[in-house]
N, C-alpha and C. Protein backbone atom coordinates (compact mmCIF):
# COMPACT_ATOMS: atom_id res chain seq x y z
N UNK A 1 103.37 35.90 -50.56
CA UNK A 1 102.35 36.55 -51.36
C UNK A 1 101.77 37.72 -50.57
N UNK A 2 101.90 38.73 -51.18
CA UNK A 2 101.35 40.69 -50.76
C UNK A 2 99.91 40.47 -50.96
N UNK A 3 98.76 41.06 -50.49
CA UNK A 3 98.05 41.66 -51.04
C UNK A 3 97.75 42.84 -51.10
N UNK A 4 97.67 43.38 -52.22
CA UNK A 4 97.78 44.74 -52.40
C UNK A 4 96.65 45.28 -52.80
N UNK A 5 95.88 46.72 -51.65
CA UNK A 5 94.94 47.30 -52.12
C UNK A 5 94.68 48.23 -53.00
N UNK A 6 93.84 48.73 -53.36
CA UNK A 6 94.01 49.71 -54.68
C UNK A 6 92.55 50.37 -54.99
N UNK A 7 92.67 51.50 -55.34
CA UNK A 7 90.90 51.88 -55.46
C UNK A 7 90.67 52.00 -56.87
N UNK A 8 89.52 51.56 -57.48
CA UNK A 8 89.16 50.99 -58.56
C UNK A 8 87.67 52.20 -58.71
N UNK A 9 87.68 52.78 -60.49
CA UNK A 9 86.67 53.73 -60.31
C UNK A 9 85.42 52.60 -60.47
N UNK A 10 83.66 52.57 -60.98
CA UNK A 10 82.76 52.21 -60.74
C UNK A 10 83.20 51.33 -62.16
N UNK A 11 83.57 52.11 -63.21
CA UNK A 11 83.10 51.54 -64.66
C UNK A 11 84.20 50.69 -64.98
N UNK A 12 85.68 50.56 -64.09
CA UNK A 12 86.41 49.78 -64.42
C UNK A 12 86.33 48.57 -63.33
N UNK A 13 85.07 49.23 -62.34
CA UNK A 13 85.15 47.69 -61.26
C UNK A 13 84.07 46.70 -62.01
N UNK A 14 83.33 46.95 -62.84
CA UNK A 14 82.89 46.24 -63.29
C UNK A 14 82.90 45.45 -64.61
N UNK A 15 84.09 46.44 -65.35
CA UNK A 15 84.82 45.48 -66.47
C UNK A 15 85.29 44.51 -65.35
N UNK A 16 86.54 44.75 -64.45
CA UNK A 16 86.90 43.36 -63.97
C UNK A 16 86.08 42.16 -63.46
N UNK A 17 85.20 43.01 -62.80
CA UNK A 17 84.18 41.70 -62.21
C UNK A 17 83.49 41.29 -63.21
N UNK A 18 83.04 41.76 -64.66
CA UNK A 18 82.43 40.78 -65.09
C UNK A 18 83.62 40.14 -66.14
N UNK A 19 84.78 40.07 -65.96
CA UNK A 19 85.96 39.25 -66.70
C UNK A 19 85.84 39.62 -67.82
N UNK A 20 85.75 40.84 -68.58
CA UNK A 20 86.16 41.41 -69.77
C UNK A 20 87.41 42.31 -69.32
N UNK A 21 87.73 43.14 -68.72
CA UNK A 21 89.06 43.54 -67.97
C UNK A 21 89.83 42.75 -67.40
N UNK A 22 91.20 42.41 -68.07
CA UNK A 22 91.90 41.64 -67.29
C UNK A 22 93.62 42.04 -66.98
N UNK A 23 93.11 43.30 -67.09
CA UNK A 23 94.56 43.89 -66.60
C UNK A 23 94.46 45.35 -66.05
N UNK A 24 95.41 46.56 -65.56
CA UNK A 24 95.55 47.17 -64.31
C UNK A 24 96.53 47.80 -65.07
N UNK A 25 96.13 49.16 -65.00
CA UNK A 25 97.02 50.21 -66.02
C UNK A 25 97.53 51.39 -64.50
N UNK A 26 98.87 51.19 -64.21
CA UNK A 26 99.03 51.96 -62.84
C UNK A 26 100.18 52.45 -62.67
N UNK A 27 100.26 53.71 -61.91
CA UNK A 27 101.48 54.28 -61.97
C UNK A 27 102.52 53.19 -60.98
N UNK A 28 103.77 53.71 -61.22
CA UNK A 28 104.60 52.39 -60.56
C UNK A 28 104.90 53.30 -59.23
N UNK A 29 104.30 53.23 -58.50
CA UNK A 29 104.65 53.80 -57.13
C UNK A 29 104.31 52.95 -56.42
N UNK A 30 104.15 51.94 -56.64
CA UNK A 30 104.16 50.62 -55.36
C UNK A 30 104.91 49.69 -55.46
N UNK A 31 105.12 48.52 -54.64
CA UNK A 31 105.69 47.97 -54.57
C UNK A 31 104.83 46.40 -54.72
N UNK A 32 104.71 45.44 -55.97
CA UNK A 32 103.89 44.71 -56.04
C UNK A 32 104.75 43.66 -57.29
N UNK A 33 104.59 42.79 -57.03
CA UNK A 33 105.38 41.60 -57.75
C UNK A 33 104.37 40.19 -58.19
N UNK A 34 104.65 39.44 -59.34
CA UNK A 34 103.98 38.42 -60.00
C UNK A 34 103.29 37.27 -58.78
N UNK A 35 102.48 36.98 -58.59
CA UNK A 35 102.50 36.09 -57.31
C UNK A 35 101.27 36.80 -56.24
N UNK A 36 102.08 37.95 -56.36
CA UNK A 36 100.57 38.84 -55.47
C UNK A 36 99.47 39.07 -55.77
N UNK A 37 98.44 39.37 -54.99
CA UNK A 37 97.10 39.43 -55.10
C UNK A 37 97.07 40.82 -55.03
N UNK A 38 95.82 41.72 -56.21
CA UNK A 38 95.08 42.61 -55.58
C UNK A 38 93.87 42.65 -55.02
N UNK A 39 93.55 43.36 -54.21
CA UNK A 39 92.05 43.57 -53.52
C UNK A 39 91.92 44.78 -54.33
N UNK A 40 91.21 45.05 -54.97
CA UNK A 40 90.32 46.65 -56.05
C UNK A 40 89.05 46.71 -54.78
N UNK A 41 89.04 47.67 -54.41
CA UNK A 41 87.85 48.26 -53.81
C UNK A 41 87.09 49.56 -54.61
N UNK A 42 86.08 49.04 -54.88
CA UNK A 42 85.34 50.15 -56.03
C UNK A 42 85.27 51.41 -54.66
N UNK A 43 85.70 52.38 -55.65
CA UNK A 43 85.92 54.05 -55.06
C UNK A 43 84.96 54.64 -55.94
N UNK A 44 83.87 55.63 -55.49
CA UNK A 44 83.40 56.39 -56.30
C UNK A 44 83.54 58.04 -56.52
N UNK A 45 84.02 57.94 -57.42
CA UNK A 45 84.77 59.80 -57.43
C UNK A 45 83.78 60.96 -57.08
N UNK A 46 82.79 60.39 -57.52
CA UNK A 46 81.45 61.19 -57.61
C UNK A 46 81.45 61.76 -55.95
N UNK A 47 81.63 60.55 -54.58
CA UNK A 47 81.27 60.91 -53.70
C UNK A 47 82.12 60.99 -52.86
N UNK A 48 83.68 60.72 -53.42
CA UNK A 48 84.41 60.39 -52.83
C UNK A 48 84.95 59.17 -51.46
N UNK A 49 83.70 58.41 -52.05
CA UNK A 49 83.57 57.34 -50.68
C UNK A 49 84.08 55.65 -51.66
N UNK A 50 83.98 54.89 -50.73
CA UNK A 50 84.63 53.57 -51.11
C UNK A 50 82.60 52.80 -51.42
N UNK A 51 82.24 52.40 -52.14
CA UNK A 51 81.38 51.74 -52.36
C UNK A 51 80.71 50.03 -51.71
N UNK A 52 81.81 49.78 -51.05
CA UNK A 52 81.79 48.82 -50.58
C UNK A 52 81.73 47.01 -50.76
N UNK A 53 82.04 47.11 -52.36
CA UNK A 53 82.13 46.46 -53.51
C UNK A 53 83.42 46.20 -53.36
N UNK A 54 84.01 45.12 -53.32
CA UNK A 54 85.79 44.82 -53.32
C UNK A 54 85.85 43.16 -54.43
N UNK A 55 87.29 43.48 -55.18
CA UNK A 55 86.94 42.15 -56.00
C UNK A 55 88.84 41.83 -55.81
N UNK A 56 89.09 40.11 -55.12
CA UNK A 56 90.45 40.22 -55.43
C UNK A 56 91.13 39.76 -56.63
N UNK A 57 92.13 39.61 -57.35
CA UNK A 57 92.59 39.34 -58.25
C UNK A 57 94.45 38.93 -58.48
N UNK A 58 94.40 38.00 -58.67
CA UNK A 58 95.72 37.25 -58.57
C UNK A 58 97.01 38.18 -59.88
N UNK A 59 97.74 38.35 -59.79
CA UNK A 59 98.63 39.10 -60.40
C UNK A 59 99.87 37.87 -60.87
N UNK A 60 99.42 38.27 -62.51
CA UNK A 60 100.31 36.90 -63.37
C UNK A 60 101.31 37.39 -64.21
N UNK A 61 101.38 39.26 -64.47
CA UNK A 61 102.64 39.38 -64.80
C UNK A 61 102.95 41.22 -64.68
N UNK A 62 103.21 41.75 -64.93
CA UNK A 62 103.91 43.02 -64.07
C UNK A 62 104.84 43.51 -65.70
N UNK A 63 104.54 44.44 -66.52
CA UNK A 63 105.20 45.16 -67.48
C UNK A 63 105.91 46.82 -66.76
N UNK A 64 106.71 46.91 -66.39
CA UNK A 64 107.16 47.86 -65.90
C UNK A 64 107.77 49.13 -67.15
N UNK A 65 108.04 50.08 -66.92
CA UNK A 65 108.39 50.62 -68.37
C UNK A 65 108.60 52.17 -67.77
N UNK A 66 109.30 52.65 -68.47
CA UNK A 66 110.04 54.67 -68.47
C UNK A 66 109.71 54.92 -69.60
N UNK A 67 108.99 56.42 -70.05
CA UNK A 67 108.70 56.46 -71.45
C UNK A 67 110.18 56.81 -71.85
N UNK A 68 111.15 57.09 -71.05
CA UNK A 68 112.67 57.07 -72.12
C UNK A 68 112.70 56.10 -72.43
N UNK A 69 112.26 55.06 -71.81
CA UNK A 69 113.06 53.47 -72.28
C UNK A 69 111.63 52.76 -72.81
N UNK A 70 111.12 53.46 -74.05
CA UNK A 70 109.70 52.34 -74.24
C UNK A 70 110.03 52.86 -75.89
N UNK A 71 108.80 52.10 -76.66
CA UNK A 71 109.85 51.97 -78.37
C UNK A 71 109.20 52.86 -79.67
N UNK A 72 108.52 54.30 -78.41
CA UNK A 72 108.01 55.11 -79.35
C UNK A 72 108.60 56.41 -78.87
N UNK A 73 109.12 57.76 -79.94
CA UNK A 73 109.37 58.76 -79.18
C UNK A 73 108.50 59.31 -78.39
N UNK A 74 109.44 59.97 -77.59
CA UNK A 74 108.02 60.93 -76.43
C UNK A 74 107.55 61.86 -76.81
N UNK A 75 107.23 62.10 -78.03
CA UNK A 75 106.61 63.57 -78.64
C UNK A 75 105.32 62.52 -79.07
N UNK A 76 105.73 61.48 -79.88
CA UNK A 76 104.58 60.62 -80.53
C UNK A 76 103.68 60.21 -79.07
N UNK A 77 104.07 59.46 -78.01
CA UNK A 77 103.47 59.00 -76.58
C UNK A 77 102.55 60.72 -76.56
N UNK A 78 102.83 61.54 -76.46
CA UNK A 78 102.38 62.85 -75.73
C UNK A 78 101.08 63.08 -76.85
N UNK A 79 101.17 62.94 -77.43
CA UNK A 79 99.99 63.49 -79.07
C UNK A 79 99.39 62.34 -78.72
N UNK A 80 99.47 61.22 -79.07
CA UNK A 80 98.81 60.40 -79.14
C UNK A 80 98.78 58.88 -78.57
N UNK A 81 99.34 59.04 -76.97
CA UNK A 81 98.76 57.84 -75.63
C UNK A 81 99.05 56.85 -75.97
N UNK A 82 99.36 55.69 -74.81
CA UNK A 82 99.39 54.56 -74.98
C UNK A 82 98.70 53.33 -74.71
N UNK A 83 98.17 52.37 -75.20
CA UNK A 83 97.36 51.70 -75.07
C UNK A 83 97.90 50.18 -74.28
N UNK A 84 97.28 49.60 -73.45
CA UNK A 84 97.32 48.57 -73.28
C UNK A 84 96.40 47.60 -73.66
N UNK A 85 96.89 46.87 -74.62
CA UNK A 85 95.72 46.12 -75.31
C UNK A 85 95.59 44.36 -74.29
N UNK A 86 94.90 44.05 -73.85
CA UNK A 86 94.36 42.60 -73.16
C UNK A 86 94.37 41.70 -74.26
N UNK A 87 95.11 40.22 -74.47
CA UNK A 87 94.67 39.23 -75.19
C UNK A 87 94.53 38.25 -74.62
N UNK A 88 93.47 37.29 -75.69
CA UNK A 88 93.50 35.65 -74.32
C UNK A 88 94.15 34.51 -75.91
């Protein structure tokens, strides 16, 4: 088991900490697998400093995806974004 750090802005460190956010919308440039933990350390853009606020979080599944290989064209993705919707 990795733990993997990551900087988290103010308004999404506190969806997670108060457990209405339960997922992590991120470019795939790391290397992180089902099993691992993240550490989110709230970053504030405003000051560019780390806040000192850290929350960890266990990682239960990993959607990887290329917008060539996802099940909308890329003109439709570009106009109008993609959503990751959370269910329980």
């Amino acid at each position: 088991m990795a733990i993997i750090k990551k900087k988290i802005w103010p308004k999404y460190f506190d969806a997670v900490a108060s457990g209405k956010k339960k997922y992590e919308f991120r470019l795939d440039d790391f290397e992180i697998e089902e099993g691992d933990a993240m550490l989110l350390e709230e970053w504030d853009p405003k000051t560019g400093e780390y806040t000192g606020r850290s929350i960890k979080k266990n990682v239960t599944y990993i959607w990887r995806f290329k917008t060539d290989k996802i099940f909308w064209p890329e003109e439709e993705i570009k106009e109008k974004g993609i959503q990751i919707i959370s269910i329980e």
